[in-house]
Protein backbone atom coordinates (compact mmCIF):
# COMPACT_ATOMS: atom_id res chain seq x y z
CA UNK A 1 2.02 -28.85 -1.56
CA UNK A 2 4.53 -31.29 0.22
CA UNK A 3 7.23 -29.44 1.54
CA UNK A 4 10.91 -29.00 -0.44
CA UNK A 5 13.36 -26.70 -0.65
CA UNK A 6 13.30 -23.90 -3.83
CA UNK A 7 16.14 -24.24 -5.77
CA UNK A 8 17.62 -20.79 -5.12
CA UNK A 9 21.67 -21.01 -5.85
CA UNK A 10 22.99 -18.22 -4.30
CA UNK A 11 21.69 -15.54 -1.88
CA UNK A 12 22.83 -11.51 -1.51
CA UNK A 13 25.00 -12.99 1.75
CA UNK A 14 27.83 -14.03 -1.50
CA UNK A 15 29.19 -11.23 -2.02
CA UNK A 16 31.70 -12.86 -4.27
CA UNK A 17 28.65 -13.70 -6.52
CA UNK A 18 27.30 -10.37 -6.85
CA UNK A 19 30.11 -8.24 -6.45
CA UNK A 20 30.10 -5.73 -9.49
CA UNK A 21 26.95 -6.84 -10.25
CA UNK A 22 24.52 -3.97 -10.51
CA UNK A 23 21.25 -4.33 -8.41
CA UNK A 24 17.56 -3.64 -8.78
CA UNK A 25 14.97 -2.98 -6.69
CA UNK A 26 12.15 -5.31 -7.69
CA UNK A 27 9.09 -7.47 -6.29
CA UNK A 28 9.58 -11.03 -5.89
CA UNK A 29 6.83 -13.26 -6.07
CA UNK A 30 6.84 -16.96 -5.38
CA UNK A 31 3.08 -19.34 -5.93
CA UNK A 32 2.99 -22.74 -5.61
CA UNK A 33 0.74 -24.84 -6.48
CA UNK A 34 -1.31 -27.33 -3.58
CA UNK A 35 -0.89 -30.48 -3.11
CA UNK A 36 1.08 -31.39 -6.00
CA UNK A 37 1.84 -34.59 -5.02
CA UNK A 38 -1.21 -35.77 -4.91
CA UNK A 39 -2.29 -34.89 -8.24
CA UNK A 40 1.00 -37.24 -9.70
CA UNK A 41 0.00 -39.97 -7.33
CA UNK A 42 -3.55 -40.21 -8.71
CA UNK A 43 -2.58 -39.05 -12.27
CA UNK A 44 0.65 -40.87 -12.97
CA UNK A 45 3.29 -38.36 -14.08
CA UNK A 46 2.76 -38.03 -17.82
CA UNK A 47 -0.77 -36.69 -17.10
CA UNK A 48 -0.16 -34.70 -14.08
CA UNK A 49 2.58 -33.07 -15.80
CA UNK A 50 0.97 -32.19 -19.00
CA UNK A 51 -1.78 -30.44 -16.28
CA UNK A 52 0.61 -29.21 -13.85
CA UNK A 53 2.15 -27.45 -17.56
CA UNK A 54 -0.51 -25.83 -18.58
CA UNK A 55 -1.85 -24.67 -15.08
CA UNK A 56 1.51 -23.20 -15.08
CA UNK A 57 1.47 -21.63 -18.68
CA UNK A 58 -2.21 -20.42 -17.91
CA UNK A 59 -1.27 -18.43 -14.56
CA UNK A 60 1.76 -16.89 -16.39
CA UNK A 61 -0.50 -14.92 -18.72
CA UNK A 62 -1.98 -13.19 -15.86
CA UNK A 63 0.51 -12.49 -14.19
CA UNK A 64 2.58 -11.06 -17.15
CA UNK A 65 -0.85 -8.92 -17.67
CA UNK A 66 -0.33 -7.18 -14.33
CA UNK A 67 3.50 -6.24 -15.60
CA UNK A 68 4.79 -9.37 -14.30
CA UNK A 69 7.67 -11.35 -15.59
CA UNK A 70 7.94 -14.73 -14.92
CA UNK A 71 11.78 -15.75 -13.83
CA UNK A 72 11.21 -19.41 -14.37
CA UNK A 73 8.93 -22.37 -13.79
CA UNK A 74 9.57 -24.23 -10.99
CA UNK A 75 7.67 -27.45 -11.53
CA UNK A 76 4.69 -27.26 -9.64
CA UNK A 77 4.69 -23.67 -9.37
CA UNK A 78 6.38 -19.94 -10.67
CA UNK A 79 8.70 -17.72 -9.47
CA UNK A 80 7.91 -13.99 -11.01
CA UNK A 81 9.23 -10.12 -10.68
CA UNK A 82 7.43 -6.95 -10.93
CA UNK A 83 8.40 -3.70 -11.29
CA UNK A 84 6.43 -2.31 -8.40
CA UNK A 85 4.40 -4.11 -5.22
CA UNK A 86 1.24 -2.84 -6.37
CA UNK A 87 1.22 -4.78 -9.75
CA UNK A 88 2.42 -8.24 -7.94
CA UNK A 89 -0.59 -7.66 -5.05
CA UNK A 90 -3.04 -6.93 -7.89
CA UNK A 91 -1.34 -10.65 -10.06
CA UNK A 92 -1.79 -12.23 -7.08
CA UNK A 93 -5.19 -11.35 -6.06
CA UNK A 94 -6.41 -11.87 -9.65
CA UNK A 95 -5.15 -15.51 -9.92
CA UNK A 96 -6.61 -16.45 -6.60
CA UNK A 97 -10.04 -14.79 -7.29
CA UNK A 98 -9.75 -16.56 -10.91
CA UNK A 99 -9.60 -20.06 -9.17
CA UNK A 100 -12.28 -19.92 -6.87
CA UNK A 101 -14.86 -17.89 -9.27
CA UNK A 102 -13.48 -20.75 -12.18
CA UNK A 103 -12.59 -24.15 -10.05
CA UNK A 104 -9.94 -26.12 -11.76
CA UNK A 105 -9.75 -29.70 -11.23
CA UNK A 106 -6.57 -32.05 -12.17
CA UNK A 107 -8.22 -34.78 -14.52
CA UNK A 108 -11.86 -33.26 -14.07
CA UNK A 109 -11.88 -34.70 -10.48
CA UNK A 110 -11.20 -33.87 -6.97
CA UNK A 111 -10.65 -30.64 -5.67
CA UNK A 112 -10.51 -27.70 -7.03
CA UNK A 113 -6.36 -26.55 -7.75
CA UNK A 114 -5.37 -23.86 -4.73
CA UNK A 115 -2.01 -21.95 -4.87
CA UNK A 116 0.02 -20.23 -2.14
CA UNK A 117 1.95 -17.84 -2.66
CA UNK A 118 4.81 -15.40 -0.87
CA UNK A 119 5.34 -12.34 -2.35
CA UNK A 120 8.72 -9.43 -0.92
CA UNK A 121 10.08 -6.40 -2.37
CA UNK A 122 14.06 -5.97 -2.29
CA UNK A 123 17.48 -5.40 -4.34
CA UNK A 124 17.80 -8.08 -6.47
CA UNK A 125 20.96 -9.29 -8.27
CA UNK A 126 20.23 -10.68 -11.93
CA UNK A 127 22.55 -13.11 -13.88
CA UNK A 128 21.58 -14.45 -16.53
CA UNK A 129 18.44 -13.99 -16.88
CA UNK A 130 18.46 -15.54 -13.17
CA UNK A 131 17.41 -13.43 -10.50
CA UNK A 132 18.94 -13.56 -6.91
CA UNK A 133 19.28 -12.02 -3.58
CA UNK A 134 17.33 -11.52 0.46
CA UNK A 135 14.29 -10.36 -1.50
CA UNK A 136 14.15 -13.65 -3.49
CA UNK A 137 14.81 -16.36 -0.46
CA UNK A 138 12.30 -14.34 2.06
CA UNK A 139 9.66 -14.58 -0.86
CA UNK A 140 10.16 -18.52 -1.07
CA UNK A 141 10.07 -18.41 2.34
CA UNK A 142 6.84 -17.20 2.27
CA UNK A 143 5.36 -19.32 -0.19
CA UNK A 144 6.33 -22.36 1.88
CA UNK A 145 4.83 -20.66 4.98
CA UNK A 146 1.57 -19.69 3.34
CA UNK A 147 -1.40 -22.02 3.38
CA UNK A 148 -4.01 -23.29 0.79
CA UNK A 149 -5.06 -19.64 -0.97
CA UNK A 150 -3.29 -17.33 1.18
CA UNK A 151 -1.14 -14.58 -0.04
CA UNK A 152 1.45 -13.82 2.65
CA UNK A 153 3.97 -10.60 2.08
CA UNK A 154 5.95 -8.28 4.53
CA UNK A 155 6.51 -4.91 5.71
CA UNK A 156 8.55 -3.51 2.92
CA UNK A 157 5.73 -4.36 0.50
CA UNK A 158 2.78 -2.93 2.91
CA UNK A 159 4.83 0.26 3.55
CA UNK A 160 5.02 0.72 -1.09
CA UNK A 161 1.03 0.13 -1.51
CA UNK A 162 -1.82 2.60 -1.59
CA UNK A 163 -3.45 3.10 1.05
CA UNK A 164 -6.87 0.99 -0.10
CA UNK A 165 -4.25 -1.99 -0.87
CA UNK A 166 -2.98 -1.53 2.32
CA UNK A 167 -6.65 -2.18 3.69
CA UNK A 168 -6.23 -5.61 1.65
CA UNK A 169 -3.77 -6.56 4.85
CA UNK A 170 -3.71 -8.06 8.30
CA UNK A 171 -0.88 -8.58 10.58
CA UNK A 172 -0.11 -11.89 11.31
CA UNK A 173 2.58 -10.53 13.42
CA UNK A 174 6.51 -10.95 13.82
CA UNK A 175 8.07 -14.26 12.80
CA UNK A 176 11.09 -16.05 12.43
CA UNK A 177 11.76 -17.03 8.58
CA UNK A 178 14.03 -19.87 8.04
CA UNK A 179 17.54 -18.58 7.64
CA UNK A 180 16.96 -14.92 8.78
CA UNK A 181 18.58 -13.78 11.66
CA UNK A 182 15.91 -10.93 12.61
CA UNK A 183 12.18 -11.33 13.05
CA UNK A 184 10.04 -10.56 9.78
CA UNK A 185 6.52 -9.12 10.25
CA UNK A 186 4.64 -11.16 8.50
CA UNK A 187 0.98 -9.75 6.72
CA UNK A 188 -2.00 -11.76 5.17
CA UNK A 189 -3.91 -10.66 2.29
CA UNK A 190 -7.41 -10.64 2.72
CA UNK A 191 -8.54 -10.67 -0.54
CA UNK A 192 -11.95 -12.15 -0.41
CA UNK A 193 -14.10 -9.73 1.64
CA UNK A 194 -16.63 -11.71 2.78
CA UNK A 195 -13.61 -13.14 4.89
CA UNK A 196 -12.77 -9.76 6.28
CA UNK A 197 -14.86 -10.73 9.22
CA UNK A 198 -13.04 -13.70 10.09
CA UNK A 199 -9.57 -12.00 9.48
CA UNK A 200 -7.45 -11.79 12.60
CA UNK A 201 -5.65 -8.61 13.37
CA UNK A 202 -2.34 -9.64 15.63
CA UNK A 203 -1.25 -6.47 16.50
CA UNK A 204 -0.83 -7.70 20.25
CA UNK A 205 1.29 -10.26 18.95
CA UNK A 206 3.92 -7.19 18.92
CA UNK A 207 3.68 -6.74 22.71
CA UNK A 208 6.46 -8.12 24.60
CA UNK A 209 5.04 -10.50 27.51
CA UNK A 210 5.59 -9.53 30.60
CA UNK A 211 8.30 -11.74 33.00
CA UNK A 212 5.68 -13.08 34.92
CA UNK A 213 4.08 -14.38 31.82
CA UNK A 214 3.71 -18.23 31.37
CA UNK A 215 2.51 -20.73 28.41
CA UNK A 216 0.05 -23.81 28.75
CA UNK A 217 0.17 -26.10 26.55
CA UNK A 218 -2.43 -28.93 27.23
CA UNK A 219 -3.65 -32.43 25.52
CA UNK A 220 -4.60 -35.74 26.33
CA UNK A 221 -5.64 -34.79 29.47
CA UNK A 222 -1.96 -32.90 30.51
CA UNK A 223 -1.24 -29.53 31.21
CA UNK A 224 2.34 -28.39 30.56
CA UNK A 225 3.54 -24.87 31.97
CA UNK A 226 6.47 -22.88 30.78
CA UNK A 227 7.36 -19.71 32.80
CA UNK A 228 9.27 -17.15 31.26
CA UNK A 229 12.92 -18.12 31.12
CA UNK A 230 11.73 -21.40 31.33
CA UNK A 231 13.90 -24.69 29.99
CA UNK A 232 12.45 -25.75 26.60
CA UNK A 233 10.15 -27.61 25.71
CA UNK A 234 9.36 -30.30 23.31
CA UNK A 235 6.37 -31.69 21.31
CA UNK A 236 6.57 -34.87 19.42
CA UNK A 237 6.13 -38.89 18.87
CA UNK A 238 9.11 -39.56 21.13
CA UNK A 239 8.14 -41.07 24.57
CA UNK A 240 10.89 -38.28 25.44
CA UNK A 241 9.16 -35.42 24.21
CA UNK A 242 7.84 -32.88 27.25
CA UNK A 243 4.88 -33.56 25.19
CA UNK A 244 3.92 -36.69 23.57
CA UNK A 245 1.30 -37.88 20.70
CA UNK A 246 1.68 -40.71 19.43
CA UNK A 247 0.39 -40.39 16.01
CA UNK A 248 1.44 -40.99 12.73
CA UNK A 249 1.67 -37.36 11.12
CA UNK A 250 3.79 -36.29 14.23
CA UNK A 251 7.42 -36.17 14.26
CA UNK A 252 9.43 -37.74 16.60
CA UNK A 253 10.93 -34.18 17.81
CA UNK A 254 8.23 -32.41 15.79
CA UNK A 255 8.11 -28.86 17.51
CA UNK A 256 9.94 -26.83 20.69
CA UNK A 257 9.22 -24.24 22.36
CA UNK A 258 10.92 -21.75 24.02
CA UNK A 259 10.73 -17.85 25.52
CA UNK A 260 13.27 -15.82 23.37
CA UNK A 261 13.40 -11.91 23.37
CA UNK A 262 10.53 -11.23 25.31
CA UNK A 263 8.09 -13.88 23.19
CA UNK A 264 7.18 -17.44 23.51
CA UNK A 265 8.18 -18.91 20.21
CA UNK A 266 7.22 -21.83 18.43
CA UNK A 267 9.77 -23.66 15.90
CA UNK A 268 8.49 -25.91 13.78
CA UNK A 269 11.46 -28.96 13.20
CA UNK A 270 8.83 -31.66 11.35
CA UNK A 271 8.38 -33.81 8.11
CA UNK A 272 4.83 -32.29 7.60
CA UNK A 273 4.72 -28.87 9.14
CA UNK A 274 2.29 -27.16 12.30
CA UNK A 275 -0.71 -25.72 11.53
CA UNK A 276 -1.13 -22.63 14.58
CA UNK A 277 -4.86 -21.27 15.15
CA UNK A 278 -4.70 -18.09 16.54
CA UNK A 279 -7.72 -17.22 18.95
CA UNK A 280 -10.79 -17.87 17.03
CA UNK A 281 -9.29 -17.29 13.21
CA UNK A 282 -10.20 -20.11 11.16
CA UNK A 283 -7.47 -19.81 8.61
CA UNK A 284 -3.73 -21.21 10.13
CA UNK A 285 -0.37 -19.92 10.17
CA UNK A 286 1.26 -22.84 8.62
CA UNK A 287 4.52 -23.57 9.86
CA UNK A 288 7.39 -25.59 7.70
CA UNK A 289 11.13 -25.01 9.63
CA UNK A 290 10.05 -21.68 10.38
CA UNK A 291 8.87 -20.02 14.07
CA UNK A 292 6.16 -17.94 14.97
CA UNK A 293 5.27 -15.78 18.57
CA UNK A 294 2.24 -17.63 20.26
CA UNK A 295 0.37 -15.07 21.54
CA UNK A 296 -2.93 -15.13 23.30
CA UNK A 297 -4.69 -18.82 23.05
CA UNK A 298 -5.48 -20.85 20.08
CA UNK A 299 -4.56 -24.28 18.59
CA UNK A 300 -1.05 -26.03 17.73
CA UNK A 301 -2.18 -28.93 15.51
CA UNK A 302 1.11 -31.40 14.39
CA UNK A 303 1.23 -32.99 10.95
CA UNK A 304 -1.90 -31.68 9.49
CA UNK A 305 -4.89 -28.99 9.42
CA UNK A 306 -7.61 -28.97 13.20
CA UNK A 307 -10.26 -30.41 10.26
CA UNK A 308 -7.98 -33.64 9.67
CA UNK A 309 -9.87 -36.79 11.48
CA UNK A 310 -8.35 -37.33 15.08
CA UNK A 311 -5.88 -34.25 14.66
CA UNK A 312 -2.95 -34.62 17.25
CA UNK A 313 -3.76 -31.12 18.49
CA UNK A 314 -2.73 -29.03 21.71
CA UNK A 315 -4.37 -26.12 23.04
CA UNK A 316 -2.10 -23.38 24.14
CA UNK A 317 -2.70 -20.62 25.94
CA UNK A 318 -0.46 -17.32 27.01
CA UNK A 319 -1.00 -15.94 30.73
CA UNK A 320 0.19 -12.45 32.18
């Protein structure tokens, strides 16, 4: 889906919201739907709404069968709490599993509907019939960072699941999540097992580099080098940028980065979000004005996914 901001109107940080206000400890799960936009461009909004409406309506039913309540609708997409972790992992595995066994096309035609979806665990605040707090924001968070069916959760939640749910999960290491202070580690669900071969365990992702450590970062024929405790750098559209591409889908100042606590980081600051391959995964980390550790080698593609034609890509590469 294009990126936009969740309409979340407070957060647990107000304490002269929620003071008095009794909390909960709940499961917060945010899915979106794909490419929204593009369905009203080529629908017209009467008839991509009446679909968008009942896609909506459709996935509420499961999700309300696995416990589920759903908070509201959020346009092109729902924002639902569980009672426990294990009931929104099982809601969200059934709805993806549901799509790709039964494709569902907008008008009959194009591609099939895919959802992404963020799912955290945490005291939650409710008013009036409104639900709010950390757990809520980090889950939205995690929708937005989440690509085309992927199921991204935390910690918390993998530390509250049985151990053969736990099985369901790979470590896409610690990241930065838009307005949180502290790194969040991050976890994919595998949930279709003839991907578990493909999945990418990043556990070295939570070893700090050493101070002799440097990042490459190479395209159109240049090689950029950042040593530890290195100046930042920049990746973008502008002839300024450390490093330019001159394509359309790139930002001007589209990405930086930068060696912070140990870690090379990557922020992404762009209209269309950064698309990181890590070593030979085939599935991304999607980035939208959130950060991720680069860790090993892989891909930084700008403005769109490695398969895109002529993708303004740059290889990158971590050495000890």
């Amino acid at each position: 889906m294009a990126p936009g901001p969740h309409k979340i109107s407070a957060n647990a940080s107000f304490h002269d919201i929620f003071f008095g206000r009794p909390r909960i400890v709940t499961t917060v799960v945010f899915a979106d739907l794909v490419g929204s936009t593009g369905i009203f461009e080529r629908l017209g909004d009467e008839t991509a709404g009446r679909f968008v409406t009942q896609l909506t309506a459709a996935l509420s039913k499961t999700f309300e069968e696995h416990s589920g309540r759903v908070v509201k609708l959020l346009g092109d997409g729902l924002f639902v709490v569980f009672p426990a972790e294990s009931d929104a992992l099982a809601a969200c595995v059934a709805i993806q599993k549901r799509l790709l066994e039964k494709p569902v096309r907008a008008g009959g035609a194009g591609s099939p509907v895919q959802m992404q979806m963020g799912m955290e665990a945490g005291d939650v605040v409710e008013i009036d019939g409104d639900c709010y707090g950390d757990a809520v924001n980090s889950a939205a968070r995690l929708a937005d960072l989440a690509g085309a069916e992927q199921i991204l959760t935390t910690q918390r939640v993998r530390d509250a699941l049985d151990a053969q749910q736990q099985a369901q999960l790979r470590s896409l290491g610690p990241m930065y999540l838009r307005g949180k202070s502290e790194v969040t580690e991050v976890f994919r669900v595998e949930w279709q097992a003839d991907r578990d071969a493909d999945a990418t365990v990043m556990g070295v992702s939570l070893l700090k580099a050493g101070k002799d450590s440097a990042l490459e970062l190479s395209a159109l024929g240049r090689t950029l080098r950042l040593d530890a405790r290195g100046e930042k750098l920049t990746l973008g559209r502008a002839s300024t940028a450390s490093l330019s591409l001159n394509d359309s889908r790139v930002s001007r100042v589209h990405a930086t980065v930068d060696w912070r606590g140990s870690h090379f980081v990557l922020s992404d600051t762009s209209s269309f979000g950064t698309w990181v391959y890590m070593g030979n995964q085939s599935e991304p980390v999607v980035l939208r004005r959130t950060e991720c550790y680069l860790v090993g080698q892989g891909q930084i593609v700008l403005g769109c996914e490695r398969e895109a034609e002529s993708a303004p890509a740059v290889a990158f590469a971590v050495r000890a």
